[in-house]
PDB file of N, CA and C in Angstrom:
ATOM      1  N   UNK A   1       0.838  -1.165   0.000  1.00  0.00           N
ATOM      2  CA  UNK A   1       0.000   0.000   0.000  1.00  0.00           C
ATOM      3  C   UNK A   1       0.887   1.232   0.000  1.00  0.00           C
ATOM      4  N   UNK A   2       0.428   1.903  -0.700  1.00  0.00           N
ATOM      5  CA  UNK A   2       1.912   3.423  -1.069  1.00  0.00           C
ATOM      6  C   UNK A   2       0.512   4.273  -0.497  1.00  0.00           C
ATOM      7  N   UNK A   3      -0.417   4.216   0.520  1.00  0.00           N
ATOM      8  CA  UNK A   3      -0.866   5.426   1.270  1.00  0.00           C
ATOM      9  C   UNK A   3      -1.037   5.274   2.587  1.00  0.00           C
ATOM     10  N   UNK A   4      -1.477   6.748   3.437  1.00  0.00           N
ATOM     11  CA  UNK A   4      -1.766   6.802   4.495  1.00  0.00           C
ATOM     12  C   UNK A   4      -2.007   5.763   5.217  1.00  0.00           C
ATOM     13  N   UNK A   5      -1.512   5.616   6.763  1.00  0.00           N
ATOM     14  CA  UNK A   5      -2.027   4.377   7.332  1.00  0.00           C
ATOM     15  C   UNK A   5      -3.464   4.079   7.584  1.00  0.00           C
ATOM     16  N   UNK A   6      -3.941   5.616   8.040  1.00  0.00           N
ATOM     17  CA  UNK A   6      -5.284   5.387   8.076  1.00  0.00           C
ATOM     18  C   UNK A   6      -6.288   4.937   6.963  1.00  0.00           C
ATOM     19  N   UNK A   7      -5.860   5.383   5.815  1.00  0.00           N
ATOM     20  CA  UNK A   7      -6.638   5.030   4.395  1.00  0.00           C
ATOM     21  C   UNK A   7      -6.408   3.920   3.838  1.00  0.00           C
ATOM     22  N   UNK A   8      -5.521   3.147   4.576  1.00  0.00           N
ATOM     23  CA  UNK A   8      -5.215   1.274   4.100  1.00  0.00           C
ATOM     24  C   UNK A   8      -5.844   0.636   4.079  1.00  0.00           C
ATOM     25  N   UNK A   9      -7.004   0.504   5.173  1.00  0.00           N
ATOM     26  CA  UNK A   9      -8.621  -0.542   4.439  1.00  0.00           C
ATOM     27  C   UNK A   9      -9.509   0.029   3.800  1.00  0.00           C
ATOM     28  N   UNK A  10      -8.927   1.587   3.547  1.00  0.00           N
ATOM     29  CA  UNK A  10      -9.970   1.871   2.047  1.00  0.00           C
ATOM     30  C   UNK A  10      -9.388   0.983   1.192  1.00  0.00           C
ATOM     31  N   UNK A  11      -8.706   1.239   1.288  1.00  0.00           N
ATOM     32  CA  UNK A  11      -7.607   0.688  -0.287  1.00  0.00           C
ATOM     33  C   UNK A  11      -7.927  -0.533  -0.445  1.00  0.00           C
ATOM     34  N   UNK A  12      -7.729  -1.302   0.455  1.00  0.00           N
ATOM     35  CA  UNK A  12      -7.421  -2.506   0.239  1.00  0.00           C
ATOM     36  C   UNK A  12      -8.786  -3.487  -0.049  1.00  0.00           C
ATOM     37  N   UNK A  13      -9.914  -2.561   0.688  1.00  0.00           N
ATOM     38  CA  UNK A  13     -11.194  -3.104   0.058  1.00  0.00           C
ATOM     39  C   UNK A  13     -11.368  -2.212  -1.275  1.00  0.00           C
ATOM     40  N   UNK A  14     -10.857  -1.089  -1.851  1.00  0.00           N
ATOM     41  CA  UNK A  14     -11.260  -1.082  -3.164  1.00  0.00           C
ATOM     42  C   UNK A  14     -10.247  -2.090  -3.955  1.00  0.00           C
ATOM     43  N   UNK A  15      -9.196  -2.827  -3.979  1.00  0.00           N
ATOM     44  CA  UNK A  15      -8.524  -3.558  -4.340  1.00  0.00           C
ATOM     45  C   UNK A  15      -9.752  -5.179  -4.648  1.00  0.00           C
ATOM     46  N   UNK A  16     -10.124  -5.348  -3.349  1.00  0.00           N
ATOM     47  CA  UNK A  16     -10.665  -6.447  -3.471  1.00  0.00           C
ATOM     48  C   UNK A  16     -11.792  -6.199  -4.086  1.00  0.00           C
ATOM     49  N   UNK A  17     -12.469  -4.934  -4.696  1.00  0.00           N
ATOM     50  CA  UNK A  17     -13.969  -4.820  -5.195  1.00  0.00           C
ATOM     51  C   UNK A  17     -13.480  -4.882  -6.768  1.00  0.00           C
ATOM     52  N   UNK A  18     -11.920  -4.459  -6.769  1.00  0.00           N
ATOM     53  CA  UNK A  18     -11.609  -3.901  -8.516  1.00  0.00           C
ATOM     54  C   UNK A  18     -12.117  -5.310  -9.279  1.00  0.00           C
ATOM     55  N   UNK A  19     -12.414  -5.174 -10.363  1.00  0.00           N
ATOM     56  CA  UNK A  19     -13.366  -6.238 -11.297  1.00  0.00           C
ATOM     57  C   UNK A  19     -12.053  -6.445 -12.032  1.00  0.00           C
ATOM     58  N   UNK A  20     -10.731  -6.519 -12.071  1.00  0.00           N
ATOM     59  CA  UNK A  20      -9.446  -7.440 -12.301  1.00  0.00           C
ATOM     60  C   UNK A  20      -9.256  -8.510 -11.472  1.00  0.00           C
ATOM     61  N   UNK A  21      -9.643  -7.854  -9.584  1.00  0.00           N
ATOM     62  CA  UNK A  21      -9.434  -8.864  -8.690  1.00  0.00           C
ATOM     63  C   UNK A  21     -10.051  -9.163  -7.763  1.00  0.00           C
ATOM     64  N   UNK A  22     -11.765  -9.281  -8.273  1.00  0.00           N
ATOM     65  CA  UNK A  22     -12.133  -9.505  -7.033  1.00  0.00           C
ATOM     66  C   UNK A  22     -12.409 -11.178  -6.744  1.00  0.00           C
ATOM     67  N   UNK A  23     -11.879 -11.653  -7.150  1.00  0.00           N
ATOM     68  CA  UNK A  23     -11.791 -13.047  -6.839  1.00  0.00           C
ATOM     69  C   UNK A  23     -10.307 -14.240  -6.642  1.00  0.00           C
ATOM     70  N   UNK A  24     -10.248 -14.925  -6.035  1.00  0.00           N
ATOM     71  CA  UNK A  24      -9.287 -15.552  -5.639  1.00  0.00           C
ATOM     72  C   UNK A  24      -8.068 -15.632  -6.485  1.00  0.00           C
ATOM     73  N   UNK A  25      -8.891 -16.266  -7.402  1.00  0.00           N
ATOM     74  CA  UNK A  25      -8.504 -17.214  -8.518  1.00  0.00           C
ATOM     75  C   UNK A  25      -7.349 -15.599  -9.061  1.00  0.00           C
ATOM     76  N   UNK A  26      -8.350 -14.508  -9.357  1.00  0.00           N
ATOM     77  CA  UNK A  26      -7.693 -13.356  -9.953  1.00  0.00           C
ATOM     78  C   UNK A  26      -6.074 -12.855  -9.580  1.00  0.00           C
ATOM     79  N   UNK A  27      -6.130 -13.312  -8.521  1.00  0.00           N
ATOM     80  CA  UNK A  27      -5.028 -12.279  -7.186  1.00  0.00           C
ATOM     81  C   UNK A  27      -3.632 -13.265  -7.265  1.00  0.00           C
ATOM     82  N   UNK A  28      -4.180 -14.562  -7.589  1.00  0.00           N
ATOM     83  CA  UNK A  28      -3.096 -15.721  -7.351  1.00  0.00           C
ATOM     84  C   UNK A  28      -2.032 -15.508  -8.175  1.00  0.00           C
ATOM     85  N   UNK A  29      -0.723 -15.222  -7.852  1.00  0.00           N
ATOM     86  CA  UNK A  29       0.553 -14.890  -8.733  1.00  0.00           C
ATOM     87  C   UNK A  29       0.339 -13.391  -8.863  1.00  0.00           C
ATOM     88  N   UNK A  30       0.074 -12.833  -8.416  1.00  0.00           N
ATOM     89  CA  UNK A  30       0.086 -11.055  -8.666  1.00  0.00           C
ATOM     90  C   UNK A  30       0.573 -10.397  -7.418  1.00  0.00           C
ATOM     91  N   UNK A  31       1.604  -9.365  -7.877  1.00  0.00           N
ATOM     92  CA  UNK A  31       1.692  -8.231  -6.431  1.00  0.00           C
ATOM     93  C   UNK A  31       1.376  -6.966  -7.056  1.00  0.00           C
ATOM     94  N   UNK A  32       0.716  -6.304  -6.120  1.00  0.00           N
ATOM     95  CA  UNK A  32      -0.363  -5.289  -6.387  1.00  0.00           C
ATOM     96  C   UNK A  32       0.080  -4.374  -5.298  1.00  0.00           C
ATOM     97  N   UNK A  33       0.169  -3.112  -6.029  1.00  0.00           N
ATOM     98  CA  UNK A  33       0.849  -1.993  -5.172  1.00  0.00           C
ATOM     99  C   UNK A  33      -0.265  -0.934  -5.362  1.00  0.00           C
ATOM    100  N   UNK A  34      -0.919  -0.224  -4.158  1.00  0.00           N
ATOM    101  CA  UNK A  34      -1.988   0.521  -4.608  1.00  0.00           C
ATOM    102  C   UNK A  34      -1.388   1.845  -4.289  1.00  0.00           C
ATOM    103  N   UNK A  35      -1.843   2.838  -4.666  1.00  0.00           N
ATOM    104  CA  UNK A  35      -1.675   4.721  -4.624  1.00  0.00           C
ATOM    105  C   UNK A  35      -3.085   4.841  -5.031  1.00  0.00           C
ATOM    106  N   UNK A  36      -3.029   6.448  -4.634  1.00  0.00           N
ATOM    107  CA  UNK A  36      -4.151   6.871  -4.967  1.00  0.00           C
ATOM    108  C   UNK A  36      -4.325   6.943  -6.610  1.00  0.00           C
ATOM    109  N   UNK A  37      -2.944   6.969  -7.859  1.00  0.00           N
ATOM    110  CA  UNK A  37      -3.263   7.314  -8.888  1.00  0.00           C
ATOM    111  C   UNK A  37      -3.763   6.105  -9.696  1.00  0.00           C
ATOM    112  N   UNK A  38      -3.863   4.656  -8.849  1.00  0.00           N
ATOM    113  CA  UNK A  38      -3.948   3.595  -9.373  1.00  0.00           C
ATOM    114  C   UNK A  38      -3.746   2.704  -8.853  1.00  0.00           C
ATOM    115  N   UNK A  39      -3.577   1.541  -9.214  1.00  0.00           N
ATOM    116  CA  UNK A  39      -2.799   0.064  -9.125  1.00  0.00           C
ATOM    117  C   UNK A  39      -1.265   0.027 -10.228  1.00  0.00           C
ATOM    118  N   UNK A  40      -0.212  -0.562  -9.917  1.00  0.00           N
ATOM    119  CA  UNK A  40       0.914  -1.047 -10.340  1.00  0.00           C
ATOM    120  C   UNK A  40       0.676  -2.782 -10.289  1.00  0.00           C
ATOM    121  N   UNK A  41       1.027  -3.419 -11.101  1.00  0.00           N
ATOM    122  CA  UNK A  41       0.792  -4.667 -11.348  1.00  0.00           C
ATOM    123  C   UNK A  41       1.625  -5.376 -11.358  1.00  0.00           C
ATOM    124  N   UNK A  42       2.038  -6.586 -10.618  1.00  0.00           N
ATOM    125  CA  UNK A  42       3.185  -7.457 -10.926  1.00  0.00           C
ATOM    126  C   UNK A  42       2.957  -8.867 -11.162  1.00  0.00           C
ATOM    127  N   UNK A  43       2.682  -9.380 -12.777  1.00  0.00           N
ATOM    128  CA  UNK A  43       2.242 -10.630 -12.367  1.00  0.00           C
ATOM    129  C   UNK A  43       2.939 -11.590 -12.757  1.00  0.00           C
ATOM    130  N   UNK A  44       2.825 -12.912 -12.423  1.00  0.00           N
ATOM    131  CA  UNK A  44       3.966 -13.898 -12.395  1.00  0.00           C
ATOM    132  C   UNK A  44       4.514 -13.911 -13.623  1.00  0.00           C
ATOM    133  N   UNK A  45       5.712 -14.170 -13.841  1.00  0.00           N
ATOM    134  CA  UNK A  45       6.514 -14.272 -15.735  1.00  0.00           C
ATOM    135  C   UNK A  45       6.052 -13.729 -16.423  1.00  0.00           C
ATOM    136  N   UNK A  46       5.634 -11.661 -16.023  1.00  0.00           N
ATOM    137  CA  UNK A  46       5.880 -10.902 -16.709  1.00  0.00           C
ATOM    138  C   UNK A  46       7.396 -10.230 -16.398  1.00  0.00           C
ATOM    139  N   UNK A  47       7.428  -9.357 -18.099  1.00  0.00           N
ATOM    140  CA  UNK A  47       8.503  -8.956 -17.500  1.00  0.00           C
ATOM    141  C   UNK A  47       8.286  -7.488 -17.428  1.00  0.00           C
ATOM    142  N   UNK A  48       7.221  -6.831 -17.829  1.00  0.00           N
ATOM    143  CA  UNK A  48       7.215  -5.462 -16.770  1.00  0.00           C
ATOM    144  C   UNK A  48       5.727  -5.431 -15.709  1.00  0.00           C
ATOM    145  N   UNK A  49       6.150  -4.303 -15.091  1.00  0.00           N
ATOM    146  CA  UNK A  49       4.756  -4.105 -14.254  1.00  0.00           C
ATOM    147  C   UNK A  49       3.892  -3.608 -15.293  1.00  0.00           C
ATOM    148  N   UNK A  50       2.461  -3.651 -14.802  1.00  0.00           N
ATOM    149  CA  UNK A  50       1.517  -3.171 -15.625  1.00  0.00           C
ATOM    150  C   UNK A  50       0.896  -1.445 -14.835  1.00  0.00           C
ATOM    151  N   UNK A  51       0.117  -1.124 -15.523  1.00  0.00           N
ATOM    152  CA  UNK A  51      -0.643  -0.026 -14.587  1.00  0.00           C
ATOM    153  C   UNK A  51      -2.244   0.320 -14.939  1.00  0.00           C
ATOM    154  N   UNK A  52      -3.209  -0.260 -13.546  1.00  0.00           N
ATOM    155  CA  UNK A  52      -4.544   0.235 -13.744  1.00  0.00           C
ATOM    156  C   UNK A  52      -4.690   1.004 -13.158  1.00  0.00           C
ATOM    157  N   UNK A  53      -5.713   1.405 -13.936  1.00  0.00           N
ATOM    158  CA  UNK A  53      -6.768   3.083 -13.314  1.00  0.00           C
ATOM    159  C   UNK A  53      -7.370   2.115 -12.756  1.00  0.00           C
ATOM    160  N   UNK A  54      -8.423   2.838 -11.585  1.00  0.00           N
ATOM    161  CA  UNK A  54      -8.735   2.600 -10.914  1.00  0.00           C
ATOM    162  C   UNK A  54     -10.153   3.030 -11.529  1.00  0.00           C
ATOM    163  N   UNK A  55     -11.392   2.161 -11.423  1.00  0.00           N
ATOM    164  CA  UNK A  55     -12.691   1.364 -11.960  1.00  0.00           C
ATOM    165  C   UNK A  55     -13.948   2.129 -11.443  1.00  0.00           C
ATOM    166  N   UNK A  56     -14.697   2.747 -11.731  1.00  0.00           N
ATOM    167  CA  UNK A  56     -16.052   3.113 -10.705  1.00  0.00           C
ATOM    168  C   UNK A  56     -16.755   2.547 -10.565  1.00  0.00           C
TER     169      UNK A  56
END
């Protein structure tokens, strides 16, 4: 999480609502770095990060 401590279970439940990952299966092999300008993406035997906007 790249924010505030207090704003970390915002985040982290909009993480789990995002429609990339809201399911198990989705998350498995991925590291996911949240900010407010987005998500950064790391998923298994890629070779760069990715970057999502963030979904309404």
């Amino acid at each position: 999480m790249d924010v505030a401590q207090p704003e970390a279970a915002h985040f982290i439940r909009r993480v789990l609502r995002h429609p990339d990952f809201d399911t198990h299966a989705k998350r498995m092999g991925v590291v996911i770095r949240a900010s407010q300008s987005g998500l950064n993406v790391w998923r298994r035997k890629a070779e760069h990060e990715a970057h999502s906007d963030w979904k309404v």
